[in-house]
Every structure is written in structure tokens, then in C-alpha cells.
Protein backbone atom coordinates (compact mmCIF):
# COMPACT_ATOMS: atom_id res chain seq x y z
CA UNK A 1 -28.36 76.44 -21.72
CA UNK A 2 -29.70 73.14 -22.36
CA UNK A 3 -26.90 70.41 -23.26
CA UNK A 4 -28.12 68.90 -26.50
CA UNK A 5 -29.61 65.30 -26.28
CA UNK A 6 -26.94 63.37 -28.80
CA UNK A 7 -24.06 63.87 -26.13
CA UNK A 8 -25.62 62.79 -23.36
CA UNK A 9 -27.29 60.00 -25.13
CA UNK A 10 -23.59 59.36 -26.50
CA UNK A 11 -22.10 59.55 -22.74
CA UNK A 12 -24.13 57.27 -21.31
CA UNK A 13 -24.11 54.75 -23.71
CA UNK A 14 -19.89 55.17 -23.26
CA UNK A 15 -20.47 54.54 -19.39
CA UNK A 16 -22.28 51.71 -19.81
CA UNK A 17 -20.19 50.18 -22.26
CA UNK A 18 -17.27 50.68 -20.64
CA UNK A 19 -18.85 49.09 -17.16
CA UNK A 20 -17.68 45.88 -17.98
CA UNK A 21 -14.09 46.67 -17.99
CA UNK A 22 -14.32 48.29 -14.92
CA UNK A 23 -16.09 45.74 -13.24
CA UNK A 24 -13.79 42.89 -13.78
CA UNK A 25 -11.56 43.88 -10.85
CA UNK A 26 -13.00 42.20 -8.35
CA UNK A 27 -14.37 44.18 -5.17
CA UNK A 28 -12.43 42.88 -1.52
CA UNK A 29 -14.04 39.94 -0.50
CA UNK A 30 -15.89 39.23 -4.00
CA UNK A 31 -15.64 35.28 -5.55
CA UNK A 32 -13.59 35.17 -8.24
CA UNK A 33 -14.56 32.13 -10.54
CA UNK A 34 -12.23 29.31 -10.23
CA UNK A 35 -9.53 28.17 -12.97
CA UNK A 36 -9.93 25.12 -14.34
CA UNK A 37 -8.12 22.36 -12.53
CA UNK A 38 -4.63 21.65 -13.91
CA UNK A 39 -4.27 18.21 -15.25
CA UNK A 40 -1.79 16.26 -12.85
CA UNK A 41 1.76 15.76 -14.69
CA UNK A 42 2.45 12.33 -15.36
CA UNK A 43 5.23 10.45 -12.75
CA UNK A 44 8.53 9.19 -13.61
CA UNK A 45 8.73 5.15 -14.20
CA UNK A 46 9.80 5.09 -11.26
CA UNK A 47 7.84 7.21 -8.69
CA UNK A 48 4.98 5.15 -10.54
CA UNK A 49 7.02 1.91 -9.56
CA UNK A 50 6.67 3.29 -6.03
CA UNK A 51 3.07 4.49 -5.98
CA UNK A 52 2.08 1.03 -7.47
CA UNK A 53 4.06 -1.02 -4.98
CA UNK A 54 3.03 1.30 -2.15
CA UNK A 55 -0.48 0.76 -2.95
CA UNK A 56 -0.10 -3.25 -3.40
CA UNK A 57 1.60 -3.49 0.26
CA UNK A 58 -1.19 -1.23 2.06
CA UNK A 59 -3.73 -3.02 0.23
CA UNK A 60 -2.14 -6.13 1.70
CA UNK A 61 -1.96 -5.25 4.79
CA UNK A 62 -5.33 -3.46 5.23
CA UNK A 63 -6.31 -7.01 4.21
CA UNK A 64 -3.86 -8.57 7.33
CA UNK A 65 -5.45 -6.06 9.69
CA UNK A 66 -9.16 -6.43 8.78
CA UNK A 67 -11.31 -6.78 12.02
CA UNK A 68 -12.22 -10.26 11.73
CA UNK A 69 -8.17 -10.76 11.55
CA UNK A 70 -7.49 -8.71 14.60
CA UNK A 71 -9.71 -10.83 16.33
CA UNK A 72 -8.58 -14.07 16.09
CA UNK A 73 -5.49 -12.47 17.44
CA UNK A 74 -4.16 -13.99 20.77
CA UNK A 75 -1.36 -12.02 21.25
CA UNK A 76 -2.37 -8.62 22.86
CA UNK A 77 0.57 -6.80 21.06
CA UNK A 78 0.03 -8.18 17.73
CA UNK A 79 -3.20 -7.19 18.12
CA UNK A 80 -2.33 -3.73 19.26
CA UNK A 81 0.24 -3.41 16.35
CA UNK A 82 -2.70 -5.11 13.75
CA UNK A 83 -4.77 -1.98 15.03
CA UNK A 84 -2.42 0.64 14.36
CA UNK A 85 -1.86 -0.04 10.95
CA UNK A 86 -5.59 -0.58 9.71
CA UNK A 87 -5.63 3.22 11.50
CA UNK A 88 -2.68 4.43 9.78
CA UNK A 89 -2.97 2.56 6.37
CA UNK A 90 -6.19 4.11 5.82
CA UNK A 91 -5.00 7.25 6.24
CA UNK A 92 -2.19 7.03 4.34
CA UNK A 93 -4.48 5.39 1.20
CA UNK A 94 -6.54 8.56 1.46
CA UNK A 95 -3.47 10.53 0.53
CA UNK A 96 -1.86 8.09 -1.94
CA UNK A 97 -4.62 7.10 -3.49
CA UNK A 98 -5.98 10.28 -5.37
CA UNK A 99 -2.28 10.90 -6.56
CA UNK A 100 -2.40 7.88 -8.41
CA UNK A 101 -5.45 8.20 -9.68
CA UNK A 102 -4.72 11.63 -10.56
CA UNK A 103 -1.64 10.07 -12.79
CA UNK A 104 -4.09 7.76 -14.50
CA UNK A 105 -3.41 4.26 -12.23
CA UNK A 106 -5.89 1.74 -11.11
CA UNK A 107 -5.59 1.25 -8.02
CA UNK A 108 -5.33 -1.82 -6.48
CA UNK A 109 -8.64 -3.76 -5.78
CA UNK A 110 -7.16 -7.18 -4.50
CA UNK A 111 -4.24 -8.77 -2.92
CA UNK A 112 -1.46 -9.50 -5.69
CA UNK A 113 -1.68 -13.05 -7.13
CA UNK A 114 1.70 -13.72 -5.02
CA UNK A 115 0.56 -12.95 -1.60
CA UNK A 116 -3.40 -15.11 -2.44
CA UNK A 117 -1.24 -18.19 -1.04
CA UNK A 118 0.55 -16.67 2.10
CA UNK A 119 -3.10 -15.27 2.47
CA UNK A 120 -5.16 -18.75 1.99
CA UNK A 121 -2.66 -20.42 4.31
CA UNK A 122 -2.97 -17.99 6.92
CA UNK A 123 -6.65 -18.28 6.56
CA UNK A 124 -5.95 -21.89 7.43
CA UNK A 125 -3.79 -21.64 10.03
CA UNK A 126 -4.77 -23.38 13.09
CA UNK A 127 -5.85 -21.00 16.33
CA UNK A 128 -2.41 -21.72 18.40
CA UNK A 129 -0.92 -20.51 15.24
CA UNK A 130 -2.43 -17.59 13.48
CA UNK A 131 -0.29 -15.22 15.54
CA UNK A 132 2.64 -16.29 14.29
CA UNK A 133 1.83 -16.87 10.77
CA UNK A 134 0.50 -13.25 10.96
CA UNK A 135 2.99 -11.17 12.41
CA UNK A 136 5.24 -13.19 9.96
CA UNK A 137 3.03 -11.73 6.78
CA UNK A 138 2.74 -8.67 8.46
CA UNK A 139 6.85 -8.08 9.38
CA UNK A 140 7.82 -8.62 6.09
CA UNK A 141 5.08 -6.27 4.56
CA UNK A 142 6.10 -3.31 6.84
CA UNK A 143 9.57 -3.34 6.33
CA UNK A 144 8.81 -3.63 2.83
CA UNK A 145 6.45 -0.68 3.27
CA UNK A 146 8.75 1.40 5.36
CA UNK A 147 11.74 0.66 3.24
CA UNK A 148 9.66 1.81 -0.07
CA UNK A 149 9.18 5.29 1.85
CA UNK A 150 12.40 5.89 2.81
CA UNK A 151 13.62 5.51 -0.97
CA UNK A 152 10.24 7.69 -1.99
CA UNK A 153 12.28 10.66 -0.33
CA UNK A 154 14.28 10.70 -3.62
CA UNK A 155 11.29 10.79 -5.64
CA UNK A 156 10.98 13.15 -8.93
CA UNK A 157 7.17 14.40 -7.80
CA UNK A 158 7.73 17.01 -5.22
CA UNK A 159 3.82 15.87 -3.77
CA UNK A 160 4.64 12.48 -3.93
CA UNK A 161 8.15 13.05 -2.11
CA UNK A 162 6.44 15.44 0.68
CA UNK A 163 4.00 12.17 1.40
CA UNK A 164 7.02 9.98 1.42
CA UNK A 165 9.15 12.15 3.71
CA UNK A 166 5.72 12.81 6.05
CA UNK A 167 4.76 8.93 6.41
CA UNK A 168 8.06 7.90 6.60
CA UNK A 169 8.68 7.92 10.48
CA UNK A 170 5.02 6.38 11.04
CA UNK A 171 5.54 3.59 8.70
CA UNK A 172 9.42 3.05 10.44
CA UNK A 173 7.37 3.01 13.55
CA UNK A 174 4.99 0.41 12.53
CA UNK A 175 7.75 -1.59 11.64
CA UNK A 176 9.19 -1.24 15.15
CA UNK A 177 6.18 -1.83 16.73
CA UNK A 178 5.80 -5.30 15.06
CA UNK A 179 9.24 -6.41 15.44
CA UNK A 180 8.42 -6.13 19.28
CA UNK A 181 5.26 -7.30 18.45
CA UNK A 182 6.96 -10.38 17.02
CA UNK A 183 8.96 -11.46 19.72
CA UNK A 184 6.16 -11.32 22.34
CA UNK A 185 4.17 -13.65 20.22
CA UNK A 186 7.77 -16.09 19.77
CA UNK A 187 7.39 -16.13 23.25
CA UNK A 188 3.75 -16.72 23.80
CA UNK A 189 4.29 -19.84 21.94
């Protein structure tokens, strides 16, 4: 007995309709499409207050650890230790960076009016005393720097207080590293 042509016609157009909802579970190993990316949640006043201040210290010391810097060092552990943190600073600003521009902050794209003097003078400072006007500038920035991370541990932002809690030993190190680096040039002198 032949099947007559309406229900077929009428199955098949039900199977191919109903394709689409079948096919939307994905088959193993299939590319889903992505979801849009979620718009970053905007920091506390004062995780922003860190971010900012963060940023303005690394930016200043990049600046203190710039090649042409490192080179009119003397000192072969203030050199070392001016190494080290143009390695680690740029690491760390390719972390820190994105999160603040993720929150909507410029970031910073020159030393802070209050350093342009400490940095002029240093620029000035004779060869027998660069070193120490350096590792002066550059003391007081790490322990600033490492301080601000150890307080970032208690930030709101859980990504912005796994950073703090990650760099937190490095920077503490840094800040080690130049105290010692600080007395050998006292004594060089």
C-alpha cells in the first residue's frame, strides 16, 4: 500500500523544522560562539587610590631604571638592582595596566609633576654622584611601592587583591635588594 504523499510531505517538513532545536547542543569538541565580554565592575575609591598610585610609582621608576640610567651607573649593585626592576616593573604594568583600563583610568603617561624636580636634578647630578642621588629616588619609590602592595592585600577587587598578594614578595624583594644596594654605593663614595 502506498503511504499517501501529504504525510510524508508533512513529516519531512516536521524533521526539518525541528533540526534546529536539535542541533543547538553542541557535538564534543564543536566551538560554541563566545559570550559577550562582561563589562569590568567599577573599583572601590580606594582600590582605585591604589591602582592609580601603583601605576604613578612604576611609571617612576621604569623612568629611574631606563637604560641610559643604568648606565651611567657606577655602582655594580645599583646597577644590578636598577636592572631588576625595569624587568619586574614591566611585568607587573602588563598585569596592572589592563585592570585599570578595564575600570575606565588613564593610565599614567609621565612622571607626576612632584617627582619632574627630583628627576631634573638627578639628570644633573654630577658623575661621582648619580649613584647616590639614584638609589636615593629609587629607595624611597620601592618602599613606597612595596608598602602600597602589602595594603592592596585588603583590597575590595578579588583580581586586583590576587595581583597584590602575587607581586607582593617581589616588590618586598626589590626593596631589599636596594637597601643593600644603598649601602654599597654609601660606601663607594
Amino acid at each position: 500500500m502506498k503511504t499517501p504523499m501529504f504525510p510524508r510531505l508533512a513529516l519531512s517538513i516536521v524533521l526539518l523544522a525541528a533540526t534546529p532545536i536539535f542541533a543547538q547542543d553542541a557535538a564534543p569538541g564543536a566551538t560554541t560562539p563566545a559570550k559577550p565580554a562582561e563589562k569590568a565592575k567599577p573599583l572601590s575609591s580606594q582600590d582605585k587610590s591604589f591602582v592609580k598610585n601603583s601605576l604613578e610609582s612604576m611609571y617612576l621608576l621604569m623612568n629611574l631604571s631606563d637604560k641610559k640610567k643604568r648606565e651611567s651607573l657606577k655602582v655594580t649593585e645599583a646597577n644590578a638592582v636598577g636592572e631588576k626592576i625595569s624587568t619586574e616593573m614591566t611585568k607587573l604594568w602588563e598585569q596592572l595596566a589592563p585592570m585599570a583600563t578595564a575600570n575606565g583610568d588613564k593610565l599614567p603617561e609621565a612622571v607626576p609633576n612632584s617627582d619632574k624636580s627630583k628627576i631634573e636634578r638627578l639628570n644633573k647630578a654630577p658623575g661621582d654622584k648619580f649613584d647616590k642621588e639614584w638609589i636615593k629616588l629609587v629607595g624611597k619609590e620601592t618602599k613606597h611601592l612595596a608598602t602600597a602592595f602589602t595594603a592592596g592585600k585588603s583590597a575590595q577587587n578579588a583580581e586586583l587583591k590576587a595581583l597584590a598578594m602575587t607581586w607582593e614578595p617581589t616588590l618586598k624583594s626589590i626593596d631589599d635588594e636596594t637597601n643593600t644596594a644603598e649601602k654599597a654605593v654609601a660606601k663607594a663614595k
